[in-house]
PDB file of N, CA and C in Angstrom:
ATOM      1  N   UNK A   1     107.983  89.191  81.068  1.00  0.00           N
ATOM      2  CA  UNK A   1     109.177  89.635  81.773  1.00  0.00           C
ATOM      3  C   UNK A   1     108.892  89.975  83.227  1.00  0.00           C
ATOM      4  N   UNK A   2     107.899  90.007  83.573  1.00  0.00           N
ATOM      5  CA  UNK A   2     107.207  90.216  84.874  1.00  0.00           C
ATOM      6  C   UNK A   2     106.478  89.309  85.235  1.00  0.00           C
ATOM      7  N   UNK A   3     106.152  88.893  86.076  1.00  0.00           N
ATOM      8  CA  UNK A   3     105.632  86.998  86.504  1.00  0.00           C
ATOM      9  C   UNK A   3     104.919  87.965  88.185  1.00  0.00           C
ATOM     10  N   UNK A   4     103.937  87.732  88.408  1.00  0.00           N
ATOM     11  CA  UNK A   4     103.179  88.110  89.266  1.00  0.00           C
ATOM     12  C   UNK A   4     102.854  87.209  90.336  1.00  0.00           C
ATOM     13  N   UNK A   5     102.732  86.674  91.568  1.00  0.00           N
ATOM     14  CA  UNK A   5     102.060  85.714  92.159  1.00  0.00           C
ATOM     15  C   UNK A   5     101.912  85.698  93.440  1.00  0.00           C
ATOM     16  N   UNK A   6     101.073  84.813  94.111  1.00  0.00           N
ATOM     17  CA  UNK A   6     101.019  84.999  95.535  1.00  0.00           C
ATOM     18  C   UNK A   6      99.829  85.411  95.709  1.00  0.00           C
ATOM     19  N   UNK A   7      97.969  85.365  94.852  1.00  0.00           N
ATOM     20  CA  UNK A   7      96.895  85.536  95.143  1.00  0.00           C
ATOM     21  C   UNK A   7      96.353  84.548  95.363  1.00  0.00           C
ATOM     22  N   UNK A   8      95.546  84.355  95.642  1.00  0.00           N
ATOM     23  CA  UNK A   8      94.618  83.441  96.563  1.00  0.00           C
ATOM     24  C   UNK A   8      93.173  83.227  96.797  1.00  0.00           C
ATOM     25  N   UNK A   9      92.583  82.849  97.898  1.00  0.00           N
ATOM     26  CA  UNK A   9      91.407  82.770  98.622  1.00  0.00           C
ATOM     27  C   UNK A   9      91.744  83.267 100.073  1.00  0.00           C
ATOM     28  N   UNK A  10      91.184  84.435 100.711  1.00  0.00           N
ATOM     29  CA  UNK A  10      92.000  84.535 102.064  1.00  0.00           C
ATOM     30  C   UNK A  10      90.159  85.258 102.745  1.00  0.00           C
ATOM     31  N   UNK A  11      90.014  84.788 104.165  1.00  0.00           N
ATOM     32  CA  UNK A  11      88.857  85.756 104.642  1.00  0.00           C
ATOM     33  C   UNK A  11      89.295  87.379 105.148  1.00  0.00           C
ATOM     34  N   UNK A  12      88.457  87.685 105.641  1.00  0.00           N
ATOM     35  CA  UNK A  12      88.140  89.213 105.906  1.00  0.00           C
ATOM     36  C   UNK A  12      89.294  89.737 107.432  1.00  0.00           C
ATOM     37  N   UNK A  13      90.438  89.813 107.026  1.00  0.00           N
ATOM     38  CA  UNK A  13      91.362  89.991 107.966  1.00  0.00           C
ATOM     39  C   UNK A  13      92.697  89.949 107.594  1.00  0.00           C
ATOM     40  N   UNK A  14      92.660  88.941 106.846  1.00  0.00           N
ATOM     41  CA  UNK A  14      93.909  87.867 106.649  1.00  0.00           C
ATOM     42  C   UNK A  14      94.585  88.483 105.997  1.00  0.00           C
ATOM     43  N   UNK A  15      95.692  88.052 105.424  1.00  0.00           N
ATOM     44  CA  UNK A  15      96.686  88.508 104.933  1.00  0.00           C
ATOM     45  C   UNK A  15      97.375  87.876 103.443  1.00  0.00           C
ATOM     46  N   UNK A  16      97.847  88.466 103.108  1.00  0.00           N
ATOM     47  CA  UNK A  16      99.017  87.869 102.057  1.00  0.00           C
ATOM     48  C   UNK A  16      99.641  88.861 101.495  1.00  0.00           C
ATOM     49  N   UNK A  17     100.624  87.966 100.712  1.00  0.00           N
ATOM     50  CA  UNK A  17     101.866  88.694 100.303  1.00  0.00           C
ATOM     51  C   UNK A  17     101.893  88.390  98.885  1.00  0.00           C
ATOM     52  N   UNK A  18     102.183  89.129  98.086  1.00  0.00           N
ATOM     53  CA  UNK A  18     102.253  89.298  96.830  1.00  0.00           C
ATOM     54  C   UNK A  18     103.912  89.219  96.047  1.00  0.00           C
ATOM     55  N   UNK A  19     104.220  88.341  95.387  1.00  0.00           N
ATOM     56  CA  UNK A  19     105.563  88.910  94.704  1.00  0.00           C
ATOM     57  C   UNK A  19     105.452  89.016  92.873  1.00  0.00           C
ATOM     58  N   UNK A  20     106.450  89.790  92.968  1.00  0.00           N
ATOM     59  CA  UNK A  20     106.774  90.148  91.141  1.00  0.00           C
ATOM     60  C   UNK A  20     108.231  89.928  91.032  1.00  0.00           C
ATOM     61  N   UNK A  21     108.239  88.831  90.074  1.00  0.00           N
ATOM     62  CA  UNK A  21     109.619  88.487  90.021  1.00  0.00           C
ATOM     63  C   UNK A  21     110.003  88.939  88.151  1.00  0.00           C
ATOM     64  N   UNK A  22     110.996  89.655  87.731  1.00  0.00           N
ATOM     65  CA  UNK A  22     111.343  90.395  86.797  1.00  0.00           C
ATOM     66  C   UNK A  22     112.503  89.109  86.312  1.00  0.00           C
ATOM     67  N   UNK A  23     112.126  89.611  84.637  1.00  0.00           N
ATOM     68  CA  UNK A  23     113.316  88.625  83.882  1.00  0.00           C
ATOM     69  C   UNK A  23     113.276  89.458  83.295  1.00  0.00           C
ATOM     70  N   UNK A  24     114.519  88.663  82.140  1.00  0.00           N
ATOM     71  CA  UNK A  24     115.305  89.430  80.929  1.00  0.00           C
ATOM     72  C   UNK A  24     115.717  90.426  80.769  1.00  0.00           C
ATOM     73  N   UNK A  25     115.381  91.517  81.784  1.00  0.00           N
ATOM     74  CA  UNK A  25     116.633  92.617  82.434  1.00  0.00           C
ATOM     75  C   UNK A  25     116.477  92.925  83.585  1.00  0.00           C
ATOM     76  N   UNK A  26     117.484  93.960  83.822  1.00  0.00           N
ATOM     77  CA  UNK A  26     117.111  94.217  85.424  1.00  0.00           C
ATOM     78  C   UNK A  26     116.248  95.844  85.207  1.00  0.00           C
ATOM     79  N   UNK A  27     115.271  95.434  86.393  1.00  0.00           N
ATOM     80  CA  UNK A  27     114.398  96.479  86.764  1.00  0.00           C
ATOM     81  C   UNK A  27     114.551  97.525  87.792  1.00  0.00           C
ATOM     82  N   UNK A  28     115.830  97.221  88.343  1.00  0.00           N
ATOM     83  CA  UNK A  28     116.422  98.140  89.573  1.00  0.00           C
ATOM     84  C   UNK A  28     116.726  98.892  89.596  1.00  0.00           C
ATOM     85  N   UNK A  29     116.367  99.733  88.426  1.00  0.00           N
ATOM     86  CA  UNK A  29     116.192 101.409  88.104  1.00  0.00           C
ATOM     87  C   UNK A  29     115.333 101.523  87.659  1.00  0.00           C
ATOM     88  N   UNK A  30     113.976 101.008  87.880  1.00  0.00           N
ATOM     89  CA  UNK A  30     113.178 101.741  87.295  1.00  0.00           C
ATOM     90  C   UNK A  30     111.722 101.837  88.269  1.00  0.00           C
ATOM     91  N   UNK A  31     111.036 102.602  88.414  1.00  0.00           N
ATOM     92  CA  UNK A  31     109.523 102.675  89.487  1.00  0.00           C
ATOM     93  C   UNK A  31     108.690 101.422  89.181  1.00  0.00           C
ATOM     94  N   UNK A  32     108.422 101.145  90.307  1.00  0.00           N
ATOM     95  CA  UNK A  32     107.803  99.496  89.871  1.00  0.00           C
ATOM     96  C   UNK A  32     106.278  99.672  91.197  1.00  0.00           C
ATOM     97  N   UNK A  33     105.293  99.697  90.179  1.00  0.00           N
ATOM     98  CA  UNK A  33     103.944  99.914  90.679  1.00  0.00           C
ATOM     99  C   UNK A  33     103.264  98.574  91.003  1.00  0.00           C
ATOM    100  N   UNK A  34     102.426  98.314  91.861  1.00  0.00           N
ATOM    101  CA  UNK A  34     100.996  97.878  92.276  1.00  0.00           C
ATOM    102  C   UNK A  34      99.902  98.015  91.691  1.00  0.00           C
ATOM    103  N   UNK A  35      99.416  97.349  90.618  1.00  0.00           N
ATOM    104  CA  UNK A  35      97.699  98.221  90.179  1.00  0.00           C
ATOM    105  C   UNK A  35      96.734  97.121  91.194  1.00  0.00           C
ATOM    106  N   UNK A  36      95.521  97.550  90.509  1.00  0.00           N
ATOM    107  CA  UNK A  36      94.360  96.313  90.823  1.00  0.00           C
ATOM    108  C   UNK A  36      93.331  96.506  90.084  1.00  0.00           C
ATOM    109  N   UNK A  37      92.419  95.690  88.937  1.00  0.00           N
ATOM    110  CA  UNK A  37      91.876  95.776  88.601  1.00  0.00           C
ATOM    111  C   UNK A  37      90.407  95.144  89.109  1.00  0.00           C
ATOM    112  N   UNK A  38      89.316  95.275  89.291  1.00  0.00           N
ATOM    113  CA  UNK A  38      88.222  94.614  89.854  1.00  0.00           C
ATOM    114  C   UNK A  38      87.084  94.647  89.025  1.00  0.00           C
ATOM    115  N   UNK A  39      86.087  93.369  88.416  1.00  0.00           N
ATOM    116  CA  UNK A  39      85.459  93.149  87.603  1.00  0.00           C
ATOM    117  C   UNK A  39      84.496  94.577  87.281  1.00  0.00           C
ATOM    118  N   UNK A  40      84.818  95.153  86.278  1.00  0.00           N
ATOM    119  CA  UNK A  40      83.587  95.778  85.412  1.00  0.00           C
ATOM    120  C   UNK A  40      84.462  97.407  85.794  1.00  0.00           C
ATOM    121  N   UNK A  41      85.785  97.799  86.591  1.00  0.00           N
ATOM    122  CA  UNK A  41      85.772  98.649  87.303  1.00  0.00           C
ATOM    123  C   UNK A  41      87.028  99.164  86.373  1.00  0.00           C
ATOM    124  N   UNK A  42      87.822 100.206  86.312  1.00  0.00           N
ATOM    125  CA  UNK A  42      88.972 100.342  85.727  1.00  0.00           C
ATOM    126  C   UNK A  42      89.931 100.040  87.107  1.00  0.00           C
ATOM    127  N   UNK A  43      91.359  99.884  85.731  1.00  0.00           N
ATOM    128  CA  UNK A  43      92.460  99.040  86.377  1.00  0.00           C
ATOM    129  C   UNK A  43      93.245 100.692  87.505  1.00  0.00           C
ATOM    130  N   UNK A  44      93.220 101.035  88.421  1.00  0.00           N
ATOM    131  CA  UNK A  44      93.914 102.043  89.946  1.00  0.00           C
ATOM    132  C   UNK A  44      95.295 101.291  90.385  1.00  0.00           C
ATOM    133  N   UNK A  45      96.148 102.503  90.333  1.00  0.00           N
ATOM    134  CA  UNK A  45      96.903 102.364  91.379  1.00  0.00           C
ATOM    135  C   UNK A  45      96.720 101.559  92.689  1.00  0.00           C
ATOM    136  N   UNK A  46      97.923 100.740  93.471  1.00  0.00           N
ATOM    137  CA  UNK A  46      97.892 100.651  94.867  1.00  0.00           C
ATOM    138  C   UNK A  46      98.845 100.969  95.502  1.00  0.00           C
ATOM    139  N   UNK A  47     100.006 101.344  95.115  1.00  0.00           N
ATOM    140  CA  UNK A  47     100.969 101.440  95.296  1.00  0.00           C
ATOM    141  C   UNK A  47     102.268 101.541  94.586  1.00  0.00           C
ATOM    142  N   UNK A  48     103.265 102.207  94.444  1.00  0.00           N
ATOM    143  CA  UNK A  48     104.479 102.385  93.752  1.00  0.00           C
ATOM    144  C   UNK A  48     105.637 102.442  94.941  1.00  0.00           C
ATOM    145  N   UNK A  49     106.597 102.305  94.079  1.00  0.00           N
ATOM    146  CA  UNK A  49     108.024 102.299  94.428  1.00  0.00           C
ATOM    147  C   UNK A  49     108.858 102.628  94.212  1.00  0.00           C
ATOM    148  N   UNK A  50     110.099 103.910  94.086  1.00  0.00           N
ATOM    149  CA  UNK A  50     111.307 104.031  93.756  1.00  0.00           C
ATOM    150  C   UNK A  50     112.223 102.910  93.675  1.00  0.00           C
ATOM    151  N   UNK A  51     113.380 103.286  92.780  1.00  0.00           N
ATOM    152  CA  UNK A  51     114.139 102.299  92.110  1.00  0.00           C
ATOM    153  C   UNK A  51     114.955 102.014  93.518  1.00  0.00           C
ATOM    154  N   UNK A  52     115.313 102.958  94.504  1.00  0.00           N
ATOM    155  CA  UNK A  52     115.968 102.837  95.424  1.00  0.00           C
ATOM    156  C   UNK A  52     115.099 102.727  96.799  1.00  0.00           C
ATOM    157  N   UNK A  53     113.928 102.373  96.727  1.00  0.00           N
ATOM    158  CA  UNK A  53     112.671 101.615  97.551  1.00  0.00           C
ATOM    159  C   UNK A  53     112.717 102.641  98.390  1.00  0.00           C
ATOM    160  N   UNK A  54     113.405 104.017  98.383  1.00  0.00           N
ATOM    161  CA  UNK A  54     113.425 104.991  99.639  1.00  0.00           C
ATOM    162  C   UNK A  54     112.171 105.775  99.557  1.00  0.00           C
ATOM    163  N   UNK A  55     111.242 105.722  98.142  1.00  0.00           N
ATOM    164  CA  UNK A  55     110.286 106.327  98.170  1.00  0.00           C
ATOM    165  C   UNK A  55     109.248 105.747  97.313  1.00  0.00           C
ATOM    166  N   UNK A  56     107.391 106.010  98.640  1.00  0.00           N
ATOM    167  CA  UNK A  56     106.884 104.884  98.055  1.00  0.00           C
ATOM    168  C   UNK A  56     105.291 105.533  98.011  1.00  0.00           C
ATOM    169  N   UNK A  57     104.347 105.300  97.425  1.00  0.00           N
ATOM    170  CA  UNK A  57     103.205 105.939  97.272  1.00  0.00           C
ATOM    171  C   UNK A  57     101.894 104.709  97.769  1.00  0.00           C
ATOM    172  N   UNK A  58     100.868 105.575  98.340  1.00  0.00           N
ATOM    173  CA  UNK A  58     100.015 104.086  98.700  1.00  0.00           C
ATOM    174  C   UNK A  58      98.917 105.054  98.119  1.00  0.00           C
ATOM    175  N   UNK A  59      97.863 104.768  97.700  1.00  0.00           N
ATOM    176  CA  UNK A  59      96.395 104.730  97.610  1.00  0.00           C
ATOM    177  C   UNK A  59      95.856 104.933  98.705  1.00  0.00           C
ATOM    178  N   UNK A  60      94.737 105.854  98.619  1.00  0.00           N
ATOM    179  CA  UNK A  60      94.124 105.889 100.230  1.00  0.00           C
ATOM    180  C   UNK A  60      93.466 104.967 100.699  1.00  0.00           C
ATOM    181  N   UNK A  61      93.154 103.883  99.876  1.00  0.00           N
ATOM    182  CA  UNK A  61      92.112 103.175 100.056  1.00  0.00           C
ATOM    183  C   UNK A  61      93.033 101.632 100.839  1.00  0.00           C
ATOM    184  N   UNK A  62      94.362 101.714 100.730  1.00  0.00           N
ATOM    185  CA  UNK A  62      95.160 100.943 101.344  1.00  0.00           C
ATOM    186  C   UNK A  62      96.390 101.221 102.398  1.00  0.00           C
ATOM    187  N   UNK A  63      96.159 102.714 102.508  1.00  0.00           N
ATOM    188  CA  UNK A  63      97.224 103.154 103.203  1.00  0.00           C
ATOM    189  C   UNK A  63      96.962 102.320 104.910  1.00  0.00           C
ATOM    190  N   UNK A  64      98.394 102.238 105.558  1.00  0.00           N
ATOM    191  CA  UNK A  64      98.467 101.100 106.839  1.00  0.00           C
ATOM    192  C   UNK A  64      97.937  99.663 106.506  1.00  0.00           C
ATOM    193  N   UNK A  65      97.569  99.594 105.556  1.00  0.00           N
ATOM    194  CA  UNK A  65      97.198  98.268 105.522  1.00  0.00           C
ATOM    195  C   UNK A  65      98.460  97.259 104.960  1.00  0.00           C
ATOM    196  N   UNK A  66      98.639  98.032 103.625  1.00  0.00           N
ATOM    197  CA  UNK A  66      99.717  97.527 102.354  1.00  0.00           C
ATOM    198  C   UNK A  66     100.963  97.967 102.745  1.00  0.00           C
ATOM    199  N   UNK A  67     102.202  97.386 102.810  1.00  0.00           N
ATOM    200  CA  UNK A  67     102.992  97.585 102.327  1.00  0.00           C
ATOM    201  C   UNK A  67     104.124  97.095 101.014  1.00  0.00           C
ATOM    202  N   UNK A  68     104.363  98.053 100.408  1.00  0.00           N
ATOM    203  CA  UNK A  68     105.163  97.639  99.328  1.00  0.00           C
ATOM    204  C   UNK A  68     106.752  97.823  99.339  1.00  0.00           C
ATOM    205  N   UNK A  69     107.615  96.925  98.557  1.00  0.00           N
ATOM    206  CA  UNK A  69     109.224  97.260  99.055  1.00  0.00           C
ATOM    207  C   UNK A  69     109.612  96.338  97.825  1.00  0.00           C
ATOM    208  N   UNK A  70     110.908  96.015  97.577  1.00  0.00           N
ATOM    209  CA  UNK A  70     112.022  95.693  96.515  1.00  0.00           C
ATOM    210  C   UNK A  70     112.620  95.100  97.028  1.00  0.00           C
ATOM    211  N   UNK A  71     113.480  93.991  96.187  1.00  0.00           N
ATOM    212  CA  UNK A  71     114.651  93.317  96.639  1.00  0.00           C
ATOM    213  C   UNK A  71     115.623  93.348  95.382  1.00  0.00           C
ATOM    214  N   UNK A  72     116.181  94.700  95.375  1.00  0.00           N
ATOM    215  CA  UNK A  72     117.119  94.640  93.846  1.00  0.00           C
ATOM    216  C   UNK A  72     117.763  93.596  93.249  1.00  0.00           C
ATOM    217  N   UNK A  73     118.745  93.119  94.181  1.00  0.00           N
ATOM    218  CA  UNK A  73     119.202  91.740  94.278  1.00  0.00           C
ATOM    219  C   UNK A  73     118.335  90.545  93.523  1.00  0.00           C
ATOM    220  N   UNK A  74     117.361  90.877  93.763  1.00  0.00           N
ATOM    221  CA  UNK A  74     116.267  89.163  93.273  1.00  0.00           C
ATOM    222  C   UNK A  74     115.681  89.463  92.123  1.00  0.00           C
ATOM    223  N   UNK A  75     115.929  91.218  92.020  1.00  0.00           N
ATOM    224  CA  UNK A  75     115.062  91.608  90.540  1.00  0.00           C
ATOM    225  C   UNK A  75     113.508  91.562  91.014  1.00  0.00           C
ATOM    226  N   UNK A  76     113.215  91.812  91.996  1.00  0.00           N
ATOM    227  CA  UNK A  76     111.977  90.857  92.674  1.00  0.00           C
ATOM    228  C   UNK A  76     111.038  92.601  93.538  1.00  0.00           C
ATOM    229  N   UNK A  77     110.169  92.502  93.304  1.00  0.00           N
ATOM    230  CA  UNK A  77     109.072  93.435  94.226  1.00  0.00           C
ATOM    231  C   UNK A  77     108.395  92.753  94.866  1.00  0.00           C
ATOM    232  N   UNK A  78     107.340  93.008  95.629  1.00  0.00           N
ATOM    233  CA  UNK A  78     106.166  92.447  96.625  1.00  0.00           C
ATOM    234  C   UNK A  78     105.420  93.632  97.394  1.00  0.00           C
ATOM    235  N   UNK A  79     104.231  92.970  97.151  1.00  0.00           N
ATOM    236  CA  UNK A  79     103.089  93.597  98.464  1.00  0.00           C
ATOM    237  C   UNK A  79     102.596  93.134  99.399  1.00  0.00           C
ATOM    238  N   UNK A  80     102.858  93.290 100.576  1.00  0.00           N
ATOM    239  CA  UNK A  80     102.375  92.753 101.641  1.00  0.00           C
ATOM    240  C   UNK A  80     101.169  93.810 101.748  1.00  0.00           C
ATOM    241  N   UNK A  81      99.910  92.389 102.190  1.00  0.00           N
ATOM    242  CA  UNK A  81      98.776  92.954 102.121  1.00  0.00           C
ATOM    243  C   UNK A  81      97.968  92.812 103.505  1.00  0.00           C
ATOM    244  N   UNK A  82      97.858  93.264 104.354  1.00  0.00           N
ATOM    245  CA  UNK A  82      96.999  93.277 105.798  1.00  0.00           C
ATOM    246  C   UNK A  82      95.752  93.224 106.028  1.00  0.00           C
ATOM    247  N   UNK A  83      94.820  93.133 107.114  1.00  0.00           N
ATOM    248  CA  UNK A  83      93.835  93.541 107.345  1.00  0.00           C
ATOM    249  C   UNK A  83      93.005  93.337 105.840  1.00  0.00           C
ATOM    250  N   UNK A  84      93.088  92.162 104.871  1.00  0.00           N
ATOM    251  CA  UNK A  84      92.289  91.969 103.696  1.00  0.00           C
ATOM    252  C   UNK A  84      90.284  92.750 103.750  1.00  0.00           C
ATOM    253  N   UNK A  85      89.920  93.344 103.277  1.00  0.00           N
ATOM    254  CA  UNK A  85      88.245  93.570 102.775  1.00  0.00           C
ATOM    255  C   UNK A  85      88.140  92.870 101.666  1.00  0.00           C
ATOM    256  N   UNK A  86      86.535  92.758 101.800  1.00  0.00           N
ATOM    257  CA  UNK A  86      86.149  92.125 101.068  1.00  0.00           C
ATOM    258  C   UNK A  86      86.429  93.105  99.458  1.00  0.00           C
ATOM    259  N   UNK A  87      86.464  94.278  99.155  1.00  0.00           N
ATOM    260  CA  UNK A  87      86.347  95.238  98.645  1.00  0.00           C
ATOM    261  C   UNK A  87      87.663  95.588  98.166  1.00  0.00           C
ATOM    262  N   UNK A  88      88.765  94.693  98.100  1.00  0.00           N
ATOM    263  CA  UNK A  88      90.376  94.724  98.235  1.00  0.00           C
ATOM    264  C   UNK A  88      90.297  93.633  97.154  1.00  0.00           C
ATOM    265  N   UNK A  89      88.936  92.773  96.715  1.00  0.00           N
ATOM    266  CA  UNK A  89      89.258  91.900  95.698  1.00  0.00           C
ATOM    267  C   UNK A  89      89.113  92.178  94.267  1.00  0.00           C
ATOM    268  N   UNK A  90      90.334  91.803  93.457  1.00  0.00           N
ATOM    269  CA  UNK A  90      90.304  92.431  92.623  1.00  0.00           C
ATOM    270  C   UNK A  90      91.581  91.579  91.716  1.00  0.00           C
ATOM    271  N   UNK A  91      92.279  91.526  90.368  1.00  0.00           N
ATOM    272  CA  UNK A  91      93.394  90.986  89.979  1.00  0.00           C
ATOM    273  C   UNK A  91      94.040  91.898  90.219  1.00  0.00           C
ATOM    274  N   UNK A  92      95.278  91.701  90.787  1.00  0.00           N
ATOM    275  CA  UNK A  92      96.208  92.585  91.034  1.00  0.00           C
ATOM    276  C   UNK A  92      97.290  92.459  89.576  1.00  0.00           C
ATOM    277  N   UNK A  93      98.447  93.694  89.187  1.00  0.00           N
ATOM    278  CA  UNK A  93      99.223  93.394  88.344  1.00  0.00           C
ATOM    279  C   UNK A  93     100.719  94.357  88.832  1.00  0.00           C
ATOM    280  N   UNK A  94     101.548  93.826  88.697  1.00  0.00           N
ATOM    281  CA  UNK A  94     102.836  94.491  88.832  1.00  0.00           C
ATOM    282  C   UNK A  94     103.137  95.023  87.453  1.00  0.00           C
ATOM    283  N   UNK A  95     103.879  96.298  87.842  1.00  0.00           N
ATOM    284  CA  UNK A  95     104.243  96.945  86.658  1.00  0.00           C
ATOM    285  C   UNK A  95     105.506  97.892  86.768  1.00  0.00           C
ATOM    286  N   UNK A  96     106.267  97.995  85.603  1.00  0.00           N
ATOM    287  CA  UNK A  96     107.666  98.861  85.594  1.00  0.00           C
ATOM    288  C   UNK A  96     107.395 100.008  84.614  1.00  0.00           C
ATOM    289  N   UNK A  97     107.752 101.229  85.255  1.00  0.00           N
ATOM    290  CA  UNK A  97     108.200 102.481  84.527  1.00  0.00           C
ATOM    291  C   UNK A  97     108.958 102.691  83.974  1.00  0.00           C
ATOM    292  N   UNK A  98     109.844 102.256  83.035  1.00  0.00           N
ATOM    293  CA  UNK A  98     111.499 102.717  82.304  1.00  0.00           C
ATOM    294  C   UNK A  98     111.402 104.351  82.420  1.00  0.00           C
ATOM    295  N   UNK A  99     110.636 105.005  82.526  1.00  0.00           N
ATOM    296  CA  UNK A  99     111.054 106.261  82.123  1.00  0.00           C
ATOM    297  C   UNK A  99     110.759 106.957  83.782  1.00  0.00           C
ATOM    298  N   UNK A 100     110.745 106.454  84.846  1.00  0.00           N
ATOM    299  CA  UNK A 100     110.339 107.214  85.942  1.00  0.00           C
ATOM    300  C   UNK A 100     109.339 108.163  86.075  1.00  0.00           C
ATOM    301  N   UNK A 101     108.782 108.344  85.321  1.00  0.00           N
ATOM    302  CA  UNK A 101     107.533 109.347  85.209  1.00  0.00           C
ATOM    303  C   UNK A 101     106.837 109.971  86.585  1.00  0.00           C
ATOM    304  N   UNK A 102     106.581 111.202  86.343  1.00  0.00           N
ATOM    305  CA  UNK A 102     105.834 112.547  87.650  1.00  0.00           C
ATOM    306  C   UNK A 102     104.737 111.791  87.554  1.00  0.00           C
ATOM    307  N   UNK A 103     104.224 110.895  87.010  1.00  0.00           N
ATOM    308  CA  UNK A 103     102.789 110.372  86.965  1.00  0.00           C
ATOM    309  C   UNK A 103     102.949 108.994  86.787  1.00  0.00           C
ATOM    310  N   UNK A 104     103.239 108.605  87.930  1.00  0.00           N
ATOM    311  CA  UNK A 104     103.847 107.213  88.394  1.00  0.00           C
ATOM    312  C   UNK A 104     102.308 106.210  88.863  1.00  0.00           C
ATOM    313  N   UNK A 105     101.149 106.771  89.312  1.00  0.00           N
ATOM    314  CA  UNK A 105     100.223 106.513  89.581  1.00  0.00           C
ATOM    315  C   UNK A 105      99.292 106.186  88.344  1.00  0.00           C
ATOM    316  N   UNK A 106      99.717 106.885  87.193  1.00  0.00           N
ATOM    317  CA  UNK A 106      98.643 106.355  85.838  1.00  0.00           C
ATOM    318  C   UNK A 106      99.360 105.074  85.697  1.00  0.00           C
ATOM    319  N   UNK A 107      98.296 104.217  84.773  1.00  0.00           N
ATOM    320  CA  UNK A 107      98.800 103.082  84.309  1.00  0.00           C
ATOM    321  C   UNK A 107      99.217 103.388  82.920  1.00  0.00           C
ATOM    322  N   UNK A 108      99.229 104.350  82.293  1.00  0.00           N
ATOM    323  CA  UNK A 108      99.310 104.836  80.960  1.00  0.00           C
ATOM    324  C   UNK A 108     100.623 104.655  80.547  1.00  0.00           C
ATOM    325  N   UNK A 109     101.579 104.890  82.241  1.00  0.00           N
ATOM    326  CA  UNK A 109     102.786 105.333  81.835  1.00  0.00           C
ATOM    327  C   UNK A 109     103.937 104.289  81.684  1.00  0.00           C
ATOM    328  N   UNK A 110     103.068 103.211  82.536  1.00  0.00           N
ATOM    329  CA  UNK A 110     104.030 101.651  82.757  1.00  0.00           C
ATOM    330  C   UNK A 110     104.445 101.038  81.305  1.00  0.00           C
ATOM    331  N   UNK A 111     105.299 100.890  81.810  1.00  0.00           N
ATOM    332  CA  UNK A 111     105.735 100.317  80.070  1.00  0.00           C
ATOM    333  C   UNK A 111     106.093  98.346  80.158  1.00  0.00           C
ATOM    334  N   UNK A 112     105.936  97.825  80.676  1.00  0.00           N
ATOM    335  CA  UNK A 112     105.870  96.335  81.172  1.00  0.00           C
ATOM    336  C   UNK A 112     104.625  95.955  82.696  1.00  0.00           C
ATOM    337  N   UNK A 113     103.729  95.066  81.980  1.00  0.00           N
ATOM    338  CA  UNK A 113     103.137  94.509  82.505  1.00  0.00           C
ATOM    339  C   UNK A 113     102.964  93.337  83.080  1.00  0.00           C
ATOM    340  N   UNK A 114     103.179  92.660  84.345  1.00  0.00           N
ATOM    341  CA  UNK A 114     102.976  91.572  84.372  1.00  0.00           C
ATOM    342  C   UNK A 114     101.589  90.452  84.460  1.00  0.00           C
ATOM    343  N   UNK A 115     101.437  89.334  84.178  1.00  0.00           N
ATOM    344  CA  UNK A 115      99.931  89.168  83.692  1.00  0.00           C
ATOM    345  C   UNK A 115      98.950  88.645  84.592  1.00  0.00           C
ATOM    346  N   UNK A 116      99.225  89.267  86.276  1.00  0.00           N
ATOM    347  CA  UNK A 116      98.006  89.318  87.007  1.00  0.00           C
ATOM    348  C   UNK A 116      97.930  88.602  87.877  1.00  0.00           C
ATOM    349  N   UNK A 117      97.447  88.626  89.149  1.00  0.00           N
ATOM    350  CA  UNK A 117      97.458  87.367  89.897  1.00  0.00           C
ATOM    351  C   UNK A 117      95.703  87.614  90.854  1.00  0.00           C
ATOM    352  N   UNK A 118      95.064  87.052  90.944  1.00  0.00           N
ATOM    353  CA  UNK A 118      93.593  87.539  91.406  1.00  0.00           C
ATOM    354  C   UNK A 118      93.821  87.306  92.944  1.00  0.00           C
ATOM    355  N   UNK A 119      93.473  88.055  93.361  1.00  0.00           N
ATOM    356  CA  UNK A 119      92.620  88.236  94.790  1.00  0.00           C
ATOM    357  C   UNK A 119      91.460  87.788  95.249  1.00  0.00           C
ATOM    358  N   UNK A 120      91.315  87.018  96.327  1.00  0.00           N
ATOM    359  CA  UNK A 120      89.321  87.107  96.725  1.00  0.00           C
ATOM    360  C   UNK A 120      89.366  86.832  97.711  1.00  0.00           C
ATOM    361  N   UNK A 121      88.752  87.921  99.054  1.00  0.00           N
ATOM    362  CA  UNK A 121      89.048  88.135 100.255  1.00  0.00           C
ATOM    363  C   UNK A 121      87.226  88.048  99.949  1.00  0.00           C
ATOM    364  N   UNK A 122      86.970  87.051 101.008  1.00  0.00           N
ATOM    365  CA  UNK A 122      85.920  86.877 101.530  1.00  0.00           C
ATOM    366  C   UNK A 122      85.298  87.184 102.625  1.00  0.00           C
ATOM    367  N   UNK A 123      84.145  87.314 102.868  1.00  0.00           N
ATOM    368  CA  UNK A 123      82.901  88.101 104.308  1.00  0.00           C
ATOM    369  C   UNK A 123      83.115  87.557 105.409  1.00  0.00           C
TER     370      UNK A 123
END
């Protein structure tokens, strides 16, 4: 129900953009997160989103770099990703909260997963 895409091969600068495109209902009420998982490492936060995109959480480890935003309309999220490190590679996964949860940053709490799209920002 979540379809992830937009990873790549990109070098040490570059950029890309990430989208999550939502089916079989609408997700436009509900917090729709950023993880990243990176080989051998557990799956972190990168970012979240309110249902009404007015409020948004970054990771320190991406703050000014990332931005994240919604397009209710398309059913659709995205991360725009900046200034890529090598250290930024990792599978990324989009994810929805149905229940809005104070702990929007665990992955515990996401209740739809989408199935990943990899990253690899090179030296």
């Amino acid at each position: 129900q979540l379809q992830a895409s937009g990873g790549g091969l990109v070098q040490a600068g570059g950029s890309l953009r990430l989208s999550c495109v939502a089916s079989g209902r609408t997700f436009s009420s509900y917090v729709m997160g950023w993880f990243r998982q990176a080989p051998g490492k557990e799956r972190d936060v990168v970012a979240t989103i309110s249902w009404s995109g007015t409020r948004t959480y970054y990771a320190d480890s991406v703050k000014g770099r990332f931005t994240i935003s919604r397009d209710n309309a398309k059913n659709t999220v995205y991360l725009r990703m900046n200034s890529l490190k090598p250290e930024d590679t990792a599978v990324y996964y989009c994810a929805a909260d149905l229940s809005s949860s104070a702990y929007y940053t665990r992955p515990t709490v996401y209740d739809y997963w989408g199935q990943g799209t990899l990253v690899t920002v090179s030296s």
